[in-house]
C-alpha atoms as a PDB file:
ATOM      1  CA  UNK A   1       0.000   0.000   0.000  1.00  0.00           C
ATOM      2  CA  UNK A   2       0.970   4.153  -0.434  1.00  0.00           C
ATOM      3  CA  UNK A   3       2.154   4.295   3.206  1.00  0.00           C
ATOM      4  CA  UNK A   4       4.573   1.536   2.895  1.00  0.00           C
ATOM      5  CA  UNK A   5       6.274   2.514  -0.163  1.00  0.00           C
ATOM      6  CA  UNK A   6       5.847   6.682   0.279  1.00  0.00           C
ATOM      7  CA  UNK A   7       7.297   9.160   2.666  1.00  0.00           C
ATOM      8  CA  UNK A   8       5.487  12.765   2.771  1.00  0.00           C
ATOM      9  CA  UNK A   9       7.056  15.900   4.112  1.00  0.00           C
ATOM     10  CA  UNK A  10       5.016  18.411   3.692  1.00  0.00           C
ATOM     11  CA  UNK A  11       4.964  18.667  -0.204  1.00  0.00           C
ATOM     12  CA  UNK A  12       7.642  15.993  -0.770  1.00  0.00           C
ATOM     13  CA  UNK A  13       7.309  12.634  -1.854  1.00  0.00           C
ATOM     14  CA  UNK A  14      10.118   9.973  -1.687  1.00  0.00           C
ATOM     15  CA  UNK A  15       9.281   6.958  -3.211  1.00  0.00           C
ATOM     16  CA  UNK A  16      11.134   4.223  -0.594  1.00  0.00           C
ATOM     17  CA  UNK A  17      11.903   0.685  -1.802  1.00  0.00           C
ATOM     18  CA  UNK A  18      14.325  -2.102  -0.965  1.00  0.00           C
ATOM     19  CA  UNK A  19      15.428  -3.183  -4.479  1.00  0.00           C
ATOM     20  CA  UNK A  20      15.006  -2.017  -8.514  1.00  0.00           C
ATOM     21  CA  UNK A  21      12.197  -4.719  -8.941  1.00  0.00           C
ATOM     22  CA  UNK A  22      10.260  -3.636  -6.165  1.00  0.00           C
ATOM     23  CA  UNK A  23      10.788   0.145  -6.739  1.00  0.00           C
ATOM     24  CA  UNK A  24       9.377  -0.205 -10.001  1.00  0.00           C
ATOM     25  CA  UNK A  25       6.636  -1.287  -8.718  1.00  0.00           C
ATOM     26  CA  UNK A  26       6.173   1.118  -5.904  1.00  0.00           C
ATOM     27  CA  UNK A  27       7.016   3.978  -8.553  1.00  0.00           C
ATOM     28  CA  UNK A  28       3.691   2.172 -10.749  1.00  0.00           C
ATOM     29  CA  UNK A  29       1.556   2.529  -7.872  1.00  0.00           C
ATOM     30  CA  UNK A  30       2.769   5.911  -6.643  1.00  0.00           C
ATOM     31  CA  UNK A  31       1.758   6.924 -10.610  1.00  0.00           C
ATOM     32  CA  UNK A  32      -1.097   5.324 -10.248  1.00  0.00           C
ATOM     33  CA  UNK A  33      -2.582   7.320  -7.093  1.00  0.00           C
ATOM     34  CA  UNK A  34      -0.979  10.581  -9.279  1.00  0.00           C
ATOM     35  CA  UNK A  35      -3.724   9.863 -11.509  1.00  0.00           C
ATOM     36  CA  UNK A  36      -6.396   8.563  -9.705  1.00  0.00           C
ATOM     37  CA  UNK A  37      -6.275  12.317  -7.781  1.00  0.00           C
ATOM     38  CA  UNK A  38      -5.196  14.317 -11.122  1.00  0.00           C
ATOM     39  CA  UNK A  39      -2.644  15.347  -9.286  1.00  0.00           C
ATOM     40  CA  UNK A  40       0.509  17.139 -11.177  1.00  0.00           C
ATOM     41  CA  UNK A  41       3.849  16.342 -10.270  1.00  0.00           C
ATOM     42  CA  UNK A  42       6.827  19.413 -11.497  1.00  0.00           C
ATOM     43  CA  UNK A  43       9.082  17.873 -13.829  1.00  0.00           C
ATOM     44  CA  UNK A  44      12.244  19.823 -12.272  1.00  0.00           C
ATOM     45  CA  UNK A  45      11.910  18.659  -8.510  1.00  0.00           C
ATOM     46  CA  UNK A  46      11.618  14.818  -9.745  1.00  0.00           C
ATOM     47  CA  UNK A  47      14.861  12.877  -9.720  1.00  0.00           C
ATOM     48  CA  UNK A  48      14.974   9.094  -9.902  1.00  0.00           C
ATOM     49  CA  UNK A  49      17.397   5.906  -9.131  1.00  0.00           C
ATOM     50  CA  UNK A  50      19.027   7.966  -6.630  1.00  0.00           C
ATOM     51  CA  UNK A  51      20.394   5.347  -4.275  1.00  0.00           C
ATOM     52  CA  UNK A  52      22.170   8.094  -1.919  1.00  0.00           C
ATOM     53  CA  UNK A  53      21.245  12.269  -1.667  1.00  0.00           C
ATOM     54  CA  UNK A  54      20.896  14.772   0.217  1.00  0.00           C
ATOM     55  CA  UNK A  55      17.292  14.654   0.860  1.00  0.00           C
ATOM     56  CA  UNK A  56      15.288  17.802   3.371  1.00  0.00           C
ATOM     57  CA  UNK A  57      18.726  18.491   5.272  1.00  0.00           C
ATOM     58  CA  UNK A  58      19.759  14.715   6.122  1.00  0.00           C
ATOM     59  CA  UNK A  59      21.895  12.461   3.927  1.00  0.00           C
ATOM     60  CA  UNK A  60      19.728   9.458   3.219  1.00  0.00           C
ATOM     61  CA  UNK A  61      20.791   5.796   1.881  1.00  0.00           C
ATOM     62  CA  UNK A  62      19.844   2.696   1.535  1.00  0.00           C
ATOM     63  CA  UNK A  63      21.185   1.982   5.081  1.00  0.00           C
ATOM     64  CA  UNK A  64      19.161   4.325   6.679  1.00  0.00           C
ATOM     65  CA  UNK A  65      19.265   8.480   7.782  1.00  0.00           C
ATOM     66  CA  UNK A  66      22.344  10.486   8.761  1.00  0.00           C
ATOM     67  CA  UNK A  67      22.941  14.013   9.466  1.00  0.00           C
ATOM     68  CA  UNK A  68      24.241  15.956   6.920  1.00  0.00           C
ATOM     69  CA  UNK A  69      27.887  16.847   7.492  1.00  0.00           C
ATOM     70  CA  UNK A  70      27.324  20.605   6.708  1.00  0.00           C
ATOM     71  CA  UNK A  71      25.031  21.095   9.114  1.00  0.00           C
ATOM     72  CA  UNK A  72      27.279  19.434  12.178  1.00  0.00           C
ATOM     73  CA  UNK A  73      30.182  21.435  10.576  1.00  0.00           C
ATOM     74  CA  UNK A  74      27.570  24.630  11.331  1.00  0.00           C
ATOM     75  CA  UNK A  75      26.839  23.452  14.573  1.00  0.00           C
ATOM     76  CA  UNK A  76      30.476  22.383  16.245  1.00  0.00           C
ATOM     77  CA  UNK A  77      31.915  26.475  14.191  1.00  0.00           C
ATOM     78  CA  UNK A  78      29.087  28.047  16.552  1.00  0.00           C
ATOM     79  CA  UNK A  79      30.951  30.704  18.548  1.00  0.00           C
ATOM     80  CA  UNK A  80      30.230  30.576  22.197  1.00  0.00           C
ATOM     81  CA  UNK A  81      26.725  31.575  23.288  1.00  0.00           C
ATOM     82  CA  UNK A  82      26.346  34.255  24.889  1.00  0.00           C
ATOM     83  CA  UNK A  83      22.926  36.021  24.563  1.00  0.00           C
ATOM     84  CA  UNK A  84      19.143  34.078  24.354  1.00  0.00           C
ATOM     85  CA  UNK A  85      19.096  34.863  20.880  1.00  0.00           C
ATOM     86  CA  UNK A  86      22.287  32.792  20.138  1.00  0.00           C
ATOM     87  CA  UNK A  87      20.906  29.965  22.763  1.00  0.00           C
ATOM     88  CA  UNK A  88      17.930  30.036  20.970  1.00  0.00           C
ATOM     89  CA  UNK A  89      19.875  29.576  17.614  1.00  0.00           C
ATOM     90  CA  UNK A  90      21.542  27.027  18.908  1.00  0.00           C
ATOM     91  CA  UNK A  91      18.950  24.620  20.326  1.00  0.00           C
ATOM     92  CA  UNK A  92      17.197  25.308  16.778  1.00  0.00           C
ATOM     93  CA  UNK A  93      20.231  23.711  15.045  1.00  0.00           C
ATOM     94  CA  UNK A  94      20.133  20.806  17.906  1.00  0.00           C
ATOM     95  CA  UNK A  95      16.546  20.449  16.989  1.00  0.00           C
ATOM     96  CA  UNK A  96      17.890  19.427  13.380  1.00  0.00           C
ATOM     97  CA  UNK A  97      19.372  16.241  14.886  1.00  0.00           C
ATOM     98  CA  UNK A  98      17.200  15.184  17.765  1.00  0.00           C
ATOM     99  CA  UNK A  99      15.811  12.720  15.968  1.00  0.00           C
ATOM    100  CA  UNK A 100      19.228  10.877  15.248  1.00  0.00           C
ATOM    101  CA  UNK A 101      20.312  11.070  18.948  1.00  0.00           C
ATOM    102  CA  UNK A 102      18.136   9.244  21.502  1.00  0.00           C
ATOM    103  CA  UNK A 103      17.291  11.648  24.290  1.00  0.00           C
ATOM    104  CA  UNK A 104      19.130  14.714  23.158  1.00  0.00           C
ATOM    105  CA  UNK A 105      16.182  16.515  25.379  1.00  0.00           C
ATOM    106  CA  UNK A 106      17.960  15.197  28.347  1.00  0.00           C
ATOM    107  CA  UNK A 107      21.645  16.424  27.176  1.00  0.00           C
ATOM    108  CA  UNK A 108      20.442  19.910  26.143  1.00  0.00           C
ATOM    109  CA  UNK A 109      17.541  20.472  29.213  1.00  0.00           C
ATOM    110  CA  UNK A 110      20.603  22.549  31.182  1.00  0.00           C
ATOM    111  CA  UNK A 111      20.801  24.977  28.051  1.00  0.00           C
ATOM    112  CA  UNK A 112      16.597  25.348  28.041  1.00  0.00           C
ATOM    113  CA  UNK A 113      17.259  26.997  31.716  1.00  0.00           C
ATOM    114  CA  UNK A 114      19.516  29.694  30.279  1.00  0.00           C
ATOM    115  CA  UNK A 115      16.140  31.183  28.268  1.00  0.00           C
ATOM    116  CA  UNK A 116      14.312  31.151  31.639  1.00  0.00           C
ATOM    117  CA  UNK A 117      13.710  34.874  33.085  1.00  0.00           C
ATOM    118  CA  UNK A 118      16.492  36.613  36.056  1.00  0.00           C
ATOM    119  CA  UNK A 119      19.401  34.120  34.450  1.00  0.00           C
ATOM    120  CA  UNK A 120      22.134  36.422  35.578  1.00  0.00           C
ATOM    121  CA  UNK A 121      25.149  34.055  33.496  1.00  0.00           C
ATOM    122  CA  UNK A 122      23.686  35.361  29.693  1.00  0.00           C
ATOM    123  CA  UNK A 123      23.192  38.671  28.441  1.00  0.00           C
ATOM    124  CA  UNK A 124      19.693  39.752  26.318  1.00  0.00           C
ATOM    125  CA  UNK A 125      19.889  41.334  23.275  1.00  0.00           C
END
């Protein structure tokens, strides 16, 4: 069925499969609901047989999800934090990769009590 072979994000559409025969026929079926909806797919945004890509900010495979090295590049080059603004940046990067890292809530909660009012050790901007 759709919900085996199709991941939505918002208005993305991956078309998952674990081999060529069987992605054929996922891609048939995907088609298939395309029609059946007259819905319109844009020619530009397609791309097919990709086997690894950079795919909505993570590097995705065959063997699964990974961050994208960029982005940990961005986060590890973050200058020290010093105002809420910047904490708040920061936690919005670590949001990125929470769901690659079991209980990153836990590691980061001491950061969340930085944003709370009277927190004498950061400056506001």
């Amino acid at each position: 069925m759709m919900h085996q072979d199709v991941e939505v994000y918002v208005d993305d559409m991956i078309v998952k499969s674990r081999d060529r025969a069987n992605h054929l026929a996922a891609l048939e079926r995907f088609f298939e609901r395309i029609r059946q909806f007259r819905s319109r797919l844009n020619p530009k945004k397609c791309t097919f047989g990709v086997t690894y890509e950079k795919l909505l900010g993570y590097m995705v495979s065959k063997r699964g999800i990974k961050a994208n090295p960029d982005k940990i590049k961005a986060i590890l080059n973050m200058p020290a934090l010093r105002t809420k603004r910047e904490i708040t940046c920061f936690l919005g990067r670590l949001q990125y990769i929470s769901r690659l890292i079991a209980r990153l809530t836990n590691i980061y909660e001491p950061i969340f009590r930085l944003l709370r009012k009277n927190q004498p050790t950061i400056g506001d901007d």
